[in-house]
Protein backbone atom coordinates (compact mmCIF):
# COMPACT_ATOMS: atom_id res chain seq x y z
CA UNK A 1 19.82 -10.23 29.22
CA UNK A 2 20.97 -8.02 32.37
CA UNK A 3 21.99 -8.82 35.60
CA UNK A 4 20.07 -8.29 38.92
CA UNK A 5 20.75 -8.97 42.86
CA UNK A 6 18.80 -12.40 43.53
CA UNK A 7 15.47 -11.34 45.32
CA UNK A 8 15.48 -8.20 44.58
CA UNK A 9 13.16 -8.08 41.41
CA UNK A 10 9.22 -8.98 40.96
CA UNK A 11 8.28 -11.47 37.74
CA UNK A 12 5.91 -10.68 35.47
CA UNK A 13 4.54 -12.80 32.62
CA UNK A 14 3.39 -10.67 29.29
CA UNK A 15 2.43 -11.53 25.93
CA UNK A 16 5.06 -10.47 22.89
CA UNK A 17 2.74 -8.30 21.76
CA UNK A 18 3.26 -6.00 24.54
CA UNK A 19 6.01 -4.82 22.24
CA UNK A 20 3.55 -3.67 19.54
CA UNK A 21 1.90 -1.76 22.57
CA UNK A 22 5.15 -0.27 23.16
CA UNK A 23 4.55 1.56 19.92
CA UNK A 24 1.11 2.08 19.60
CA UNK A 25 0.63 3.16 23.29
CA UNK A 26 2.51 2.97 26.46
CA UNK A 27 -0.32 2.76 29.18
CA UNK A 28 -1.58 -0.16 27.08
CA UNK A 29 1.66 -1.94 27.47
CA UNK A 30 1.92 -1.08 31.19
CA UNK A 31 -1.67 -2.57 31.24
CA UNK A 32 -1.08 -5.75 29.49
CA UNK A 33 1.35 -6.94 31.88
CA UNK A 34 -1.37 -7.00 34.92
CA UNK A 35 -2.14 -10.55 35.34
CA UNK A 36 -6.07 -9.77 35.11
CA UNK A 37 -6.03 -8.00 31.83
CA UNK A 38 -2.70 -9.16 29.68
CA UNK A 39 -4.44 -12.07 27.41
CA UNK A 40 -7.20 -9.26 26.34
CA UNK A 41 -7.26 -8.81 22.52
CA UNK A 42 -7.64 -5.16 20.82
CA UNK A 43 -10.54 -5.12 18.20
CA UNK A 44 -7.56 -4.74 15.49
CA UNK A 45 -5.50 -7.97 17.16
CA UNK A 46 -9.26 -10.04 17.34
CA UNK A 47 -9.62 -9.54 13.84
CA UNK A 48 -6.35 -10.68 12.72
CA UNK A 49 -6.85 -14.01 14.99
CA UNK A 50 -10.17 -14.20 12.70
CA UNK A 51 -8.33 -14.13 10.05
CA UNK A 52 -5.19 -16.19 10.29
CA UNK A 53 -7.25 -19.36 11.94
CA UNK A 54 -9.36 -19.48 8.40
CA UNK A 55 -6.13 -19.02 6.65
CA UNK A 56 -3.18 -20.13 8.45
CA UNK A 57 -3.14 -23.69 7.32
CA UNK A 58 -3.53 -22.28 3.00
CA UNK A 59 -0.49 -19.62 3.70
CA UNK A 60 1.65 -22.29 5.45
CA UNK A 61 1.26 -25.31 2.55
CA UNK A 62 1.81 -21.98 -0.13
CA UNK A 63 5.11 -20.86 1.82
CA UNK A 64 6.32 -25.08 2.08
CA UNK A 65 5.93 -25.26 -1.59
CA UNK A 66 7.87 -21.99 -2.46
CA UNK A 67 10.65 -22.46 0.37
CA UNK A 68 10.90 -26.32 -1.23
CA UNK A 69 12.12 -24.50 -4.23
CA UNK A 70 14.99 -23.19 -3.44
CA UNK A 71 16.28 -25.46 -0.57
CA UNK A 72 15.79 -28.58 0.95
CA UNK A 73 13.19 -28.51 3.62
CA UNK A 74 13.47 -29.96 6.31
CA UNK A 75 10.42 -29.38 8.58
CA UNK A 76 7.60 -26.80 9.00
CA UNK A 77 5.96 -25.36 12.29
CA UNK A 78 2.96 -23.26 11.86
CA UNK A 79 2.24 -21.17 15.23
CA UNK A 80 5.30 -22.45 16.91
CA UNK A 81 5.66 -21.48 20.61
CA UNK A 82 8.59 -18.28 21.58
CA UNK A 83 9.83 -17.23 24.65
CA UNK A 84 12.43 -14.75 25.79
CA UNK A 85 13.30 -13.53 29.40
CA UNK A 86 14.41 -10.40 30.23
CA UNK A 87 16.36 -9.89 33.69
CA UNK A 88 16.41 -5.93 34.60
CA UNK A 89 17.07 -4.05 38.24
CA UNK A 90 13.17 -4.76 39.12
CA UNK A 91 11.56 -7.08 37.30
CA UNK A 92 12.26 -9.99 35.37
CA UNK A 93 9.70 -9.82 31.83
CA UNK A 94 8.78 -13.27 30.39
CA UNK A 95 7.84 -12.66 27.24
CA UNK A 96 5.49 -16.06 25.52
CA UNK A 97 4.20 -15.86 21.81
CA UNK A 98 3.37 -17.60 18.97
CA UNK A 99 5.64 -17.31 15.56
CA UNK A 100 2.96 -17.70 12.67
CA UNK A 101 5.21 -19.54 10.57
CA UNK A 102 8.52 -20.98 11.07
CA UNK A 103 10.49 -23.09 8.31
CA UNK A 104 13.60 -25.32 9.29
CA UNK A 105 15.57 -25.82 5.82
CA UNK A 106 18.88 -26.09 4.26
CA UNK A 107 20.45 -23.39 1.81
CA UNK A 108 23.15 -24.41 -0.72
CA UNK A 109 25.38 -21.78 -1.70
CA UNK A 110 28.39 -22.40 -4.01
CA UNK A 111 29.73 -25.92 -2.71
CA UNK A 112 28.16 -24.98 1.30
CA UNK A 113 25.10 -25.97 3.17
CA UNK A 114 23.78 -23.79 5.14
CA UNK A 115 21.00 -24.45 8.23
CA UNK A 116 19.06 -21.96 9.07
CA UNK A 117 15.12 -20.51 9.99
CA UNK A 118 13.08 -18.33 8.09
CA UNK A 119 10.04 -16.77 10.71
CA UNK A 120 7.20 -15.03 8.46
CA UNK A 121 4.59 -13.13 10.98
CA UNK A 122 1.94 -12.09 8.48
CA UNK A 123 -0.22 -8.95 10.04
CA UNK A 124 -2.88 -6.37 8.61
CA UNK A 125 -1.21 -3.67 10.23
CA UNK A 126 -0.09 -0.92 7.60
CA UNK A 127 2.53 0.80 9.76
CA UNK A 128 5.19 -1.91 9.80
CA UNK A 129 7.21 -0.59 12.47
CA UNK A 130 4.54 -0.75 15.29
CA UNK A 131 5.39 -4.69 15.05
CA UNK A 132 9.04 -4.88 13.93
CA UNK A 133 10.23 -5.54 17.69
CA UNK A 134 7.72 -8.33 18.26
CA UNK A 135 8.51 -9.65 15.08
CA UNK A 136 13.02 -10.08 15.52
CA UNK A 137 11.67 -10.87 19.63
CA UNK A 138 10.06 -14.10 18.20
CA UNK A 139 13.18 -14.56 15.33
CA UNK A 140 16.09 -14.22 18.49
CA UNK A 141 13.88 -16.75 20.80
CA UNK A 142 13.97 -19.26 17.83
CA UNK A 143 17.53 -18.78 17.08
CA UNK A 144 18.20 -19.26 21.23
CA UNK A 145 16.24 -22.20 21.32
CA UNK A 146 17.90 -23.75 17.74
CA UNK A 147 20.95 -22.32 17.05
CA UNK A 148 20.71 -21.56 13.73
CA UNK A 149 20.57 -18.48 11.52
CA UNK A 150 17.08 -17.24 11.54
CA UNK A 151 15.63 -14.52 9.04
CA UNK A 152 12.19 -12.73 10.08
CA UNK A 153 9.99 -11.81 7.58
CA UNK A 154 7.03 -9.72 7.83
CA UNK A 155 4.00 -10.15 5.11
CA UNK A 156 1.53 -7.69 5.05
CA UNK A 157 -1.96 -8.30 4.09
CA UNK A 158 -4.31 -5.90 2.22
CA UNK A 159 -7.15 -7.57 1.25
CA UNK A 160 -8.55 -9.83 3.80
CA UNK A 161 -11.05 -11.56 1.57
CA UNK A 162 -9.28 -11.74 -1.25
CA UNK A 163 -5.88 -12.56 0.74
CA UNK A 164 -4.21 -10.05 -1.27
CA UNK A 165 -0.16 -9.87 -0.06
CA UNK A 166 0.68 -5.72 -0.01
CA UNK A 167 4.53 -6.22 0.80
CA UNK A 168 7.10 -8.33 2.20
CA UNK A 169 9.60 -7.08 4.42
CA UNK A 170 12.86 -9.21 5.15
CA UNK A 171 13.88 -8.10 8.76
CA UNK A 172 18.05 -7.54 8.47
CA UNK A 173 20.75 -5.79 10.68
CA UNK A 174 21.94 -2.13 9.50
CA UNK A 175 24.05 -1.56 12.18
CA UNK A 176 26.84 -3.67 14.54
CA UNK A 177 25.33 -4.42 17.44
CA UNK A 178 22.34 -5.99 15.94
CA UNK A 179 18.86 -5.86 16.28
CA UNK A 180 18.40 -7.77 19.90
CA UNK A 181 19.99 -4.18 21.31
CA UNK A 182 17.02 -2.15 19.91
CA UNK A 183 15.00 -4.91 21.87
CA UNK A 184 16.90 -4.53 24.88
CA UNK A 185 16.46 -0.86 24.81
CA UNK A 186 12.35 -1.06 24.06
CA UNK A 187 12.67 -3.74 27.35
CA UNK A 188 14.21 -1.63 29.35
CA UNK A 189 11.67 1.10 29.15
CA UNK A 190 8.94 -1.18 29.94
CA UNK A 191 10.90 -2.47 33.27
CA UNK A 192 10.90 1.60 33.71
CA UNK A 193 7.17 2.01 33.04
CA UNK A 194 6.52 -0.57 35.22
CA UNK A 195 8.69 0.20 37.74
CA UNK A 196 6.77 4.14 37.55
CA UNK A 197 10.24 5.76 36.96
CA UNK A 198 8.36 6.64 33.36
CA UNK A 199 5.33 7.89 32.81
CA UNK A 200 3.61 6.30 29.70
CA UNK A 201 2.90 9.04 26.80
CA UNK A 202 -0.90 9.22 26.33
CA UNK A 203 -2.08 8.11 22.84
CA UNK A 204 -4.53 10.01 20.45
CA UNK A 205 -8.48 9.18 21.30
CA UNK A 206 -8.84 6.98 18.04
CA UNK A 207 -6.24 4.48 19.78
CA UNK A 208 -8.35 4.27 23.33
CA UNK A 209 -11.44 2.92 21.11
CA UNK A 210 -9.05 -0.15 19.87
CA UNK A 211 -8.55 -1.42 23.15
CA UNK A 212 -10.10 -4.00 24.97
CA UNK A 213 -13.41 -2.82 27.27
CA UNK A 214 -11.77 -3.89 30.47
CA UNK A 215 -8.61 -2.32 29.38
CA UNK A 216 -10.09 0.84 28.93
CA UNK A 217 -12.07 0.47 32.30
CA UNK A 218 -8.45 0.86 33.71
CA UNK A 219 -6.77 3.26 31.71
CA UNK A 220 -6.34 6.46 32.87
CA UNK A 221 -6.31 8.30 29.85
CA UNK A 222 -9.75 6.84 28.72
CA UNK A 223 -11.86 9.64 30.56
């Protein structure tokens, strides 16, 4: 994604939800990508995992059937593995996830057939945006590692127990340059986080009490 002098940068491995820490709070992105700490779930995070392993395998035979009616499908991958590197002026960020659901298919519009990938990430976060960037992250490694046109959409949950869907949002470009840049950008400031040339913006109390126990041993802000 950038170029660097060989040697001259340190590699870290992170998690792609370092990007929704990004959002929600900066030290707890710069803490993630210690080696120790980075595979720690928030209280928030460990109760979506809860969730989506009792429900995963009813959401991804519901979204087969509906995606098998309105294309031919081709193949199905529930939690299928993303990666992305990022090559900056000091560190090189691999970023490794899991895409909840990802479905290979054919489209066929007017006498063409088109390939393509539709990535749903399904979440029971109500602020959309703190997980937009992790969301087209796991989208662009899928389309690197394919080649095909792939769509991200986000489904929000409201009702756990009742596995009530609040909204969909279908992830599209509103600008040229496409929604990798705004990644690039969000990377960037990590590299500079990391790299201390930032300091990361401290985030309201009610955040700190989300976080993992060991994470908020370390955290500056949590005294």
């Amino acid at each position: 994604m950038s170029s660097t002098e060989e040697g001259e940068e340190k590699t870290v491995w992170v998690p792609m939800k370092i990007l929704d820490d990004l959002n929600i709070c900066e030290q707890r992105a710069v803490l993630r990508a210690e080696p120790h700490l980075r595979g720690k779930p928030t209280t928030q995070q460990e109760r979506g995992k809860r969730w989506w392993s009792r429900k995963r395998k009813r959401y991804s035979r519901l979204i087969c059937s509906i995606m098998e009616n309105i294309g031919l499908v081709h193949d199905i991958w529930l939690e299928h593995s993303a990666a992305l590197t990022y090559i900056g002026n000091n560190f090189v960020i691999n970023l490794v996830g899991l895409s909840d659901i990802a479905v290979f298919m054919t489209l066929k519009c007017s006498n063409d057939y088109i390939p393509l990938i539709i990535s749903f990430e399904f979440t029971i976060y109500r602020e959309v945006n703190n997980i937009i960037d992790r969301v087209v992250a796991y989208s662009s490694a899928l389309y690197n590692k394919y080649g095909f046109l792939t769509i991200p959409i986000v489904v929000i949950i409201k009702d756990l127990d009742e596995n009530v869907v609040e909204k969909m949002f279908l992830l599209m470009n509103v600008n040229k340059i496409g929604l990798i840049y705004h990644i690039l950008t969000r990377l960037r400031k990590l590299e500079k986080l990391l790299s201390r040339e930032l300091e990361p913006k401290h985030a309201p109390h009610e955040i700190c009490q989300q976080c993992d126990i060991e994470l908020r041993k370390r955290c500056i802000f949590n005294h």
